[in-house]
PDB file of N, CA and C in Angstrom:
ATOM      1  N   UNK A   1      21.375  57.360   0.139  1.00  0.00           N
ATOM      2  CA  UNK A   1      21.206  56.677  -1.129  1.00  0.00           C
ATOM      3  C   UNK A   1      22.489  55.964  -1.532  1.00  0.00           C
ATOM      4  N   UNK A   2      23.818  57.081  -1.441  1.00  0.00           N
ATOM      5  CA  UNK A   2      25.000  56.373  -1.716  1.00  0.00           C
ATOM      6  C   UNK A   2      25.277  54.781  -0.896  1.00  0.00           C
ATOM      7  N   UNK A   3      25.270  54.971   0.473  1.00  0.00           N
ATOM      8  CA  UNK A   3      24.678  53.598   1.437  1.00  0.00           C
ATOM      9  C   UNK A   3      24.222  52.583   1.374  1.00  0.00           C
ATOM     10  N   UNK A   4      22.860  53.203   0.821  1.00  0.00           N
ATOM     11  CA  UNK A   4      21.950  51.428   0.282  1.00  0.00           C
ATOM     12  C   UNK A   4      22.898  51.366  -1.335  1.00  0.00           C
ATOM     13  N   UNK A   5      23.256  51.831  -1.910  1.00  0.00           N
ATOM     14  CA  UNK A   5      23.755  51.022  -3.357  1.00  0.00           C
ATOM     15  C   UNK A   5      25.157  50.463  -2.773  1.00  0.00           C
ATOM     16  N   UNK A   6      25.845  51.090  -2.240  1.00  0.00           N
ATOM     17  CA  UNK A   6      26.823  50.304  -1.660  1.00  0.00           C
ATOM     18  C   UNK A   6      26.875  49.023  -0.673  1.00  0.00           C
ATOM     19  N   UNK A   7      25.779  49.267  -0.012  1.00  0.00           N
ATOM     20  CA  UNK A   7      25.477  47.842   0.636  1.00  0.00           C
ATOM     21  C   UNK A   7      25.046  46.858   0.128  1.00  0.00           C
ATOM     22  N   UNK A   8      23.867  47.291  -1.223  1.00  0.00           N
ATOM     23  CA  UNK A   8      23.535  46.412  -2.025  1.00  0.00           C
ATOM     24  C   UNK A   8      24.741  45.688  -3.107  1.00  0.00           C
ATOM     25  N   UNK A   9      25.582  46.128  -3.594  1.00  0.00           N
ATOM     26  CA  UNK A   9      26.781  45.701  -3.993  1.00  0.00           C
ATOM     27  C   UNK A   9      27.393  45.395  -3.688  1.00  0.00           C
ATOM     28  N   UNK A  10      27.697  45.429  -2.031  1.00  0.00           N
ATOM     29  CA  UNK A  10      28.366  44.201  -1.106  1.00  0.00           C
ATOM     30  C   UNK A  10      27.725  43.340  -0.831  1.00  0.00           C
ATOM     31  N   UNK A  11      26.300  43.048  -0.840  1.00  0.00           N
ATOM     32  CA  UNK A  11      25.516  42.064  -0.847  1.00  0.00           C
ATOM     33  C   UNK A  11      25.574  41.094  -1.867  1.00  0.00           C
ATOM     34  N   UNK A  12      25.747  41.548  -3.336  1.00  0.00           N
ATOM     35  CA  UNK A  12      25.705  40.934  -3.987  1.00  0.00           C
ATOM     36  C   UNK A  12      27.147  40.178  -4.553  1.00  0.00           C
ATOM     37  N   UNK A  13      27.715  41.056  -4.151  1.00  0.00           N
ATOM     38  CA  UNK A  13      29.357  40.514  -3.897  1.00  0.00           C
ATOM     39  C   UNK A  13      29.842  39.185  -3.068  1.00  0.00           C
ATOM     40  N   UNK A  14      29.012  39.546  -2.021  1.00  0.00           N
ATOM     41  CA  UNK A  14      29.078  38.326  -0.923  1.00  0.00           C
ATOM     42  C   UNK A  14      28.433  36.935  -1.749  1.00  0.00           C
ATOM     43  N   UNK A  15      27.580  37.295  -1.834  1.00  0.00           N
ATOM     44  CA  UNK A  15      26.895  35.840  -2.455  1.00  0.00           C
ATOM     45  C   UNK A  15      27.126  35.532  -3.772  1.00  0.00           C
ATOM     46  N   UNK A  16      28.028  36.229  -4.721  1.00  0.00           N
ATOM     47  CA  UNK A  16      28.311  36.307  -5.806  1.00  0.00           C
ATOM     48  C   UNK A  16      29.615  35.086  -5.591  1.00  0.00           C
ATOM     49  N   UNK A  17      31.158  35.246  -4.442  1.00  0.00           N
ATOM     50  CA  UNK A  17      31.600  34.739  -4.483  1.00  0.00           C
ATOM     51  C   UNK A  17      30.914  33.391  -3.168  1.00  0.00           C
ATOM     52  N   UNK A  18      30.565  33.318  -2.484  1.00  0.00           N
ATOM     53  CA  UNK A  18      29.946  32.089  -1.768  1.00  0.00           C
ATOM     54  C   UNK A  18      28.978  31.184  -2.097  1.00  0.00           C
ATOM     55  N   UNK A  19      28.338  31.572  -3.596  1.00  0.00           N
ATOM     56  CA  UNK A  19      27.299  30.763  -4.041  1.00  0.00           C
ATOM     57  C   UNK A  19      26.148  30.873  -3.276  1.00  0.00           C
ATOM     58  N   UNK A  20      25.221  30.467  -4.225  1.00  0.00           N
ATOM     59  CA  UNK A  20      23.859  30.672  -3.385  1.00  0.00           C
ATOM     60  C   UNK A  20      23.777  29.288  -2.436  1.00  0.00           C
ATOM     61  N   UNK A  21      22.955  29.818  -1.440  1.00  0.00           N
ATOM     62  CA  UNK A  21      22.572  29.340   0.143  1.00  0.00           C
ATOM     63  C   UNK A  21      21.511  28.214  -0.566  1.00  0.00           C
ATOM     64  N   UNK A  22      21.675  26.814  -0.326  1.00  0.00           N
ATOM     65  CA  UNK A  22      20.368  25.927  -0.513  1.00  0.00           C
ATOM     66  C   UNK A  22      19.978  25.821   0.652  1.00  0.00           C
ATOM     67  N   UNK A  23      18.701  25.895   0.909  1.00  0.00           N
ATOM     68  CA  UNK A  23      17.990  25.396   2.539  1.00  0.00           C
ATOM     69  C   UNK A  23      17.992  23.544   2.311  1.00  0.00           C
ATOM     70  N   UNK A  24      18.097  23.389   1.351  1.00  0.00           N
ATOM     71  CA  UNK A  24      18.204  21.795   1.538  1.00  0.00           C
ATOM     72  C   UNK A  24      19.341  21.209   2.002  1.00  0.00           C
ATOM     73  N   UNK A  25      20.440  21.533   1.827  1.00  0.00           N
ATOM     74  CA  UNK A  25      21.819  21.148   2.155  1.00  0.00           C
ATOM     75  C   UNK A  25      21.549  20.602   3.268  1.00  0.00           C
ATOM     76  N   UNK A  26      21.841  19.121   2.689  1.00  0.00           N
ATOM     77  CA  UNK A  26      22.348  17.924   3.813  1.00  0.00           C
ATOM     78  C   UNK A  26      23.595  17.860   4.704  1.00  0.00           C
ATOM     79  N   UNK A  27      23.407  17.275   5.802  1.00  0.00           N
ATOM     80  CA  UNK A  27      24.867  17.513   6.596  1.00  0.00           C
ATOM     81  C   UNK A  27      25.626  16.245   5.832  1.00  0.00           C
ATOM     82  N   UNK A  28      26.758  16.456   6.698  1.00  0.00           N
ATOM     83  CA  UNK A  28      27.595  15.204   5.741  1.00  0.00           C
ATOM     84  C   UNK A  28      28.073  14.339   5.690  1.00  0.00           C
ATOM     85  N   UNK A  29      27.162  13.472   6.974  1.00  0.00           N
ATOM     86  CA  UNK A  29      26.962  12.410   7.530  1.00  0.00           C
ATOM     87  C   UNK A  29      25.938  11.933   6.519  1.00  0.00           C
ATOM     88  N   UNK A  30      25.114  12.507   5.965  1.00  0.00           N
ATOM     89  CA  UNK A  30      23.841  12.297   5.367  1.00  0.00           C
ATOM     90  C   UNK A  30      24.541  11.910   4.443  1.00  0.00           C
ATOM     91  N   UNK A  31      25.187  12.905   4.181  1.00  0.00           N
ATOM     92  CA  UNK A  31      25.952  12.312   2.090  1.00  0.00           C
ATOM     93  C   UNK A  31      26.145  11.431   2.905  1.00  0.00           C
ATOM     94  N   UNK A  32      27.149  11.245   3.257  1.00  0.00           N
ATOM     95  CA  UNK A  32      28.193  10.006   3.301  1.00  0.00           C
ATOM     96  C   UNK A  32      27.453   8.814   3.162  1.00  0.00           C
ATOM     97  N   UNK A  33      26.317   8.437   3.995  1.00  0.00           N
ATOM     98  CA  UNK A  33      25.657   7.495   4.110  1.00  0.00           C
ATOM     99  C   UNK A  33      25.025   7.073   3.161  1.00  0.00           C
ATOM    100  N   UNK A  34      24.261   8.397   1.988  1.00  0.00           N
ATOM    101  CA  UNK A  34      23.543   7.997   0.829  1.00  0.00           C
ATOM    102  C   UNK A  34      24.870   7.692  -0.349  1.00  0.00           C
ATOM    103  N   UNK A  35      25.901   8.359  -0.023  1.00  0.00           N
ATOM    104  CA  UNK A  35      27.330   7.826  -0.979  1.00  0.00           C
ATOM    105  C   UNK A  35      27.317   6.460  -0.433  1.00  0.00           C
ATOM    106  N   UNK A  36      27.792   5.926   0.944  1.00  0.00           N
ATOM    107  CA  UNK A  36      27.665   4.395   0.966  1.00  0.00           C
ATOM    108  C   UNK A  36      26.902   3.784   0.301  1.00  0.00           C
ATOM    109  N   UNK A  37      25.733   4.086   0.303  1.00  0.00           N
ATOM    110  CA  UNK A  37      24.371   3.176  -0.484  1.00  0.00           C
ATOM    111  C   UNK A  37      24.889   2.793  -1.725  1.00  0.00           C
ATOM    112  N   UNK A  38      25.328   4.265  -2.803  1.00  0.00           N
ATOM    113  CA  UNK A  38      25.694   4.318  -3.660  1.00  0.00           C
ATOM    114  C   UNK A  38      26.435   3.213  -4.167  1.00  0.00           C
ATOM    115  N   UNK A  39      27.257   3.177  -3.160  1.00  0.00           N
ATOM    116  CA  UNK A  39      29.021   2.669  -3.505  1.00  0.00           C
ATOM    117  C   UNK A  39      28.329   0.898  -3.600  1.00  0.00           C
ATOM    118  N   UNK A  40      27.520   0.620  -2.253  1.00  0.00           N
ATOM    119  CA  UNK A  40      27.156  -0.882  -2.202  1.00  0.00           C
ATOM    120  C   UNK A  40      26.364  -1.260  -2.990  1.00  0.00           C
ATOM    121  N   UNK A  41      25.333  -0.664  -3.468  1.00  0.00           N
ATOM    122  CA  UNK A  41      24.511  -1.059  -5.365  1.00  0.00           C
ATOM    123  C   UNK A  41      25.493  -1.047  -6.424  1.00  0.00           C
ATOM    124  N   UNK A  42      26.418  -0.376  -6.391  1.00  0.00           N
ATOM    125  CA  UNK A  42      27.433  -0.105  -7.515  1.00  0.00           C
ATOM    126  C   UNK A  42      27.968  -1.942  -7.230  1.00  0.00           C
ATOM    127  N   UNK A  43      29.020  -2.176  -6.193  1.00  0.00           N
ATOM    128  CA  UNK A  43      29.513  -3.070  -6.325  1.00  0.00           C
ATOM    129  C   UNK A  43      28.773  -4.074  -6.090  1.00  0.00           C
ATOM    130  N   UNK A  44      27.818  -4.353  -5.946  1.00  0.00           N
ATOM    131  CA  UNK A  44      26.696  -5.749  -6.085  1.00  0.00           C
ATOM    132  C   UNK A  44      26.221  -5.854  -7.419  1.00  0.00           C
ATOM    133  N   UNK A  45      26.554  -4.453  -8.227  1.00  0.00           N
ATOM    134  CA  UNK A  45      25.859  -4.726  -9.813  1.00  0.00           C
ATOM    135  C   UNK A  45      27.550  -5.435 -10.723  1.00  0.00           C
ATOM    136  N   UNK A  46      28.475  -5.051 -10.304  1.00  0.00           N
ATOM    137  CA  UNK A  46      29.309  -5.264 -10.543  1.00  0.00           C
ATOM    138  C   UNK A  46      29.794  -6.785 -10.495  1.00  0.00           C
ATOM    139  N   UNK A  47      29.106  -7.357  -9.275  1.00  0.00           N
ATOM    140  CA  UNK A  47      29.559  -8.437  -9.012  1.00  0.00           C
ATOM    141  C   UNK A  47      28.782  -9.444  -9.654  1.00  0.00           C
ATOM    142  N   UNK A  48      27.515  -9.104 -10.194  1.00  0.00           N
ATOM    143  CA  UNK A  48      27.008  -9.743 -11.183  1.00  0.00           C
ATOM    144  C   UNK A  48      25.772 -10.217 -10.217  1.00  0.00           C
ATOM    145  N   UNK A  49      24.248 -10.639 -11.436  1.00  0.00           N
ATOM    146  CA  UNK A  49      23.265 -11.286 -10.381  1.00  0.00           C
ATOM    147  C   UNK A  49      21.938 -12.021 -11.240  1.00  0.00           C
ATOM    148  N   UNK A  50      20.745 -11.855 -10.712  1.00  0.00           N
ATOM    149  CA  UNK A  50      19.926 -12.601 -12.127  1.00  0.00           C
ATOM    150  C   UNK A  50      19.790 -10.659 -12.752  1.00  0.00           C
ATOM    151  N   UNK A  51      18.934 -10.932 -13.581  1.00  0.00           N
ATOM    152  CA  UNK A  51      18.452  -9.299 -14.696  1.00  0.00           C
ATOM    153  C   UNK A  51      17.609  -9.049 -13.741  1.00  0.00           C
ATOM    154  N   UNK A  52      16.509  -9.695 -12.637  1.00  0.00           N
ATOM    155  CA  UNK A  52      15.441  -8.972 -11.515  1.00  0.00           C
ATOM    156  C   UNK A  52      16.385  -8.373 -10.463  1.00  0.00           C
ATOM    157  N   UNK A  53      17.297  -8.844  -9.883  1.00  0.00           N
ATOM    158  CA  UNK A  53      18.826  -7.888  -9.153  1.00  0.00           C
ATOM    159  C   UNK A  53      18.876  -7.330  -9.344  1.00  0.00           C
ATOM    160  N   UNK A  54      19.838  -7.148 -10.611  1.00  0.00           N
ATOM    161  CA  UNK A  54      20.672  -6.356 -11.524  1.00  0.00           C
ATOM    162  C   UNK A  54      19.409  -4.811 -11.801  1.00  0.00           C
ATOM    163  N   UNK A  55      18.561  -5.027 -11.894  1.00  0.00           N
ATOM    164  CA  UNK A  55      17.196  -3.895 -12.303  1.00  0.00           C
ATOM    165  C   UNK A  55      16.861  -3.589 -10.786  1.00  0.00           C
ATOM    166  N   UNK A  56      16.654  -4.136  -9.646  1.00  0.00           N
ATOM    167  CA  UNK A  56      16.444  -4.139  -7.792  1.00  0.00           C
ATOM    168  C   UNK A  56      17.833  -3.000  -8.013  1.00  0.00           C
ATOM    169  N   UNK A  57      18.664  -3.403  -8.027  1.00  0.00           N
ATOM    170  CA  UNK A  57      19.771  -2.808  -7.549  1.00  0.00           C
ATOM    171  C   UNK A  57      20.492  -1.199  -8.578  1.00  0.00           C
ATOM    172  N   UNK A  58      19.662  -1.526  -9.337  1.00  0.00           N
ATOM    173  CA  UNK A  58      20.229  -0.204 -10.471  1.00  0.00           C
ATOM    174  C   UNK A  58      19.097   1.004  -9.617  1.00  0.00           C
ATOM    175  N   UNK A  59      18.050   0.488 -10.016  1.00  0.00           N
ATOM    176  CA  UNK A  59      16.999   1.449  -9.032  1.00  0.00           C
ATOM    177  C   UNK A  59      16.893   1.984  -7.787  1.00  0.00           C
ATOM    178  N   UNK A  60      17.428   0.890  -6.810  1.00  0.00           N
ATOM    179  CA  UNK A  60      17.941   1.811  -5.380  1.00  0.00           C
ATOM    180  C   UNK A  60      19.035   2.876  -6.091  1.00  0.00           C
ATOM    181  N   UNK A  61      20.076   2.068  -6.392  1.00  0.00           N
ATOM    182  CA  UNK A  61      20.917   2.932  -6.627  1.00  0.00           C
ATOM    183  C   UNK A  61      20.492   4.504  -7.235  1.00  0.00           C
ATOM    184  N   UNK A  62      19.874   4.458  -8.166  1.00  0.00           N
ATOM    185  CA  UNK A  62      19.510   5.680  -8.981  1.00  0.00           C
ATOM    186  C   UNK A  62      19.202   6.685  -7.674  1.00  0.00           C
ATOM    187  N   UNK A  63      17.780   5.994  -6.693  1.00  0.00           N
ATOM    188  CA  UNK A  63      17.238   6.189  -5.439  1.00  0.00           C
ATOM    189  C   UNK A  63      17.775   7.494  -4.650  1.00  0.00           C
ATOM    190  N   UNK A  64      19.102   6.813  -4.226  1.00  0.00           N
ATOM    191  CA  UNK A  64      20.083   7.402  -3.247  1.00  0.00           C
ATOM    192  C   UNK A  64      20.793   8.728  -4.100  1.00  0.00           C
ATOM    193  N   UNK A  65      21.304   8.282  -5.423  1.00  0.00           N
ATOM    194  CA  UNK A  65      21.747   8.868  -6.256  1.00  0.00           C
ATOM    195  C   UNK A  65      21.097  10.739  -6.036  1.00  0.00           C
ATOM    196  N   UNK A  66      19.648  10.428  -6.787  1.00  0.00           N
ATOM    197  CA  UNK A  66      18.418  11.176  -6.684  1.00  0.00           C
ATOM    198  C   UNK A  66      18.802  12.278  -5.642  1.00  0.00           C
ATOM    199  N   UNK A  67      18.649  11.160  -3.836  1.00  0.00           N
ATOM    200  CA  UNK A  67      18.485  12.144  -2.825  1.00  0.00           C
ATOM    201  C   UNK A  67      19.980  12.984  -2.793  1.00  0.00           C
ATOM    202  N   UNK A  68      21.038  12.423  -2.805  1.00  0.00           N
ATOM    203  CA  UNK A  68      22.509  12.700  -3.135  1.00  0.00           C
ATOM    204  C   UNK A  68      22.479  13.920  -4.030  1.00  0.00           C
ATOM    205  N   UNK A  69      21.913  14.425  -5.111  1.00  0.00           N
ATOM    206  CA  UNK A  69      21.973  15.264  -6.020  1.00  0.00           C
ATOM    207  C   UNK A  69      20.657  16.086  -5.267  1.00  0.00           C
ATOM    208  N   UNK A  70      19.877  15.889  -5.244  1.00  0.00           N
ATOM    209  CA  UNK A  70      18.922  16.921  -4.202  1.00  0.00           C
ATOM    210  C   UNK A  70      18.963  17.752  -3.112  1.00  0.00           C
ATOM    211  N   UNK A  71      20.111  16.946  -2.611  1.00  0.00           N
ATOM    212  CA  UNK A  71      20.114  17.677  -0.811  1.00  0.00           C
ATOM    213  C   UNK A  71      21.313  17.913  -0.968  1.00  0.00           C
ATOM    214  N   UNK A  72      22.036  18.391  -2.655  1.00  0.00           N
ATOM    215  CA  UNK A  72      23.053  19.535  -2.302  1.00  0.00           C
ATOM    216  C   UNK A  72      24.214  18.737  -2.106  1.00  0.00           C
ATOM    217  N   UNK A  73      24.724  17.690  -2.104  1.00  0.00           N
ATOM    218  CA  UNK A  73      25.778  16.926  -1.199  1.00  0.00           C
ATOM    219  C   UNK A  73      26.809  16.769  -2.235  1.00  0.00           C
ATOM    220  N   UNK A  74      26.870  17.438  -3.483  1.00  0.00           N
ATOM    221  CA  UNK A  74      28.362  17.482  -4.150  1.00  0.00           C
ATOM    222  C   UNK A  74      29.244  18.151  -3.739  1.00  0.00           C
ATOM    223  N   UNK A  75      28.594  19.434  -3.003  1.00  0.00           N
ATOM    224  CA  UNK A  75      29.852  20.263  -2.223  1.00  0.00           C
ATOM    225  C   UNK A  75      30.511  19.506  -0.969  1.00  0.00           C
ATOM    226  N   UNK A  76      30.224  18.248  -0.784  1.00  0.00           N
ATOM    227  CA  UNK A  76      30.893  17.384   0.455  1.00  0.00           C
ATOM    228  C   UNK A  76      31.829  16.339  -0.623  1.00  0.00           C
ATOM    229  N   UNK A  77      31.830  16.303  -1.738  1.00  0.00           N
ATOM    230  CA  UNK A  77      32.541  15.390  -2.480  1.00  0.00           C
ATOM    231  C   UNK A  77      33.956  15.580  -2.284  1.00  0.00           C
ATOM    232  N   UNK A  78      34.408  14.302  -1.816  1.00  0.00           N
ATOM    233  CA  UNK A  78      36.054  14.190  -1.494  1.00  0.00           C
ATOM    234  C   UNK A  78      36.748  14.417   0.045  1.00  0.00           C
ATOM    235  N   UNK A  79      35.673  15.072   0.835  1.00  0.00           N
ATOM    236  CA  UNK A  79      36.197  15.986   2.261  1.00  0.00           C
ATOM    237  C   UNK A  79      36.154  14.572   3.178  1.00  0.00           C
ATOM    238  N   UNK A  80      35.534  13.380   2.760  1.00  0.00           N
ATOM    239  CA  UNK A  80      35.263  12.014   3.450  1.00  0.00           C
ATOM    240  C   UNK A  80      36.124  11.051   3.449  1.00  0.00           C
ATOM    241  N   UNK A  81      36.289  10.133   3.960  1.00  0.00           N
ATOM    242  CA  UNK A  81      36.971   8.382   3.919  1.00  0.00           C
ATOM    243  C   UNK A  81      38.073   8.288   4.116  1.00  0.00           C
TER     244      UNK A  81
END
């Protein structure tokens, strides 16, 4: 009995400091690529266009954004470029 509570409290220890496990987590080639997307709608809105662009290009962007925040890929923020 002493055993399982102690194992269970190293269990929860473990994942307490490593954060929980997403099965979605993208590799980080994946970010990177949906961060490129990012980066190239960003600077095409920037650079100015008609308001049907400017709305084309906010919406991909959001798009990538979306999958970027879904598949986990903030823990790859900065480790790139």
């Amino acid at each position: 009995m002493a055993r399982a509570a102690a194992a269970l409290c190293l269990t929860i220890a473990v994942v307490t400091v490593s954060g929980p496990v997403r099965a979605q987590d993208a590799p980080l080639w994946q970010c990177q690529q949906w961060q490129d997307k990012i980066d190239y709608y960003t600077d095409l809105r920037r650079k100015g266009g008609s308001v049907r662009d400017l709305e084309s290009w906010k919406q991909a962007r959001a798009e990538y954004e979306e999958k970027f925040k879904d598949a986990g890929c903030r823990k790859h923020a900065g480790l790139s470029k």
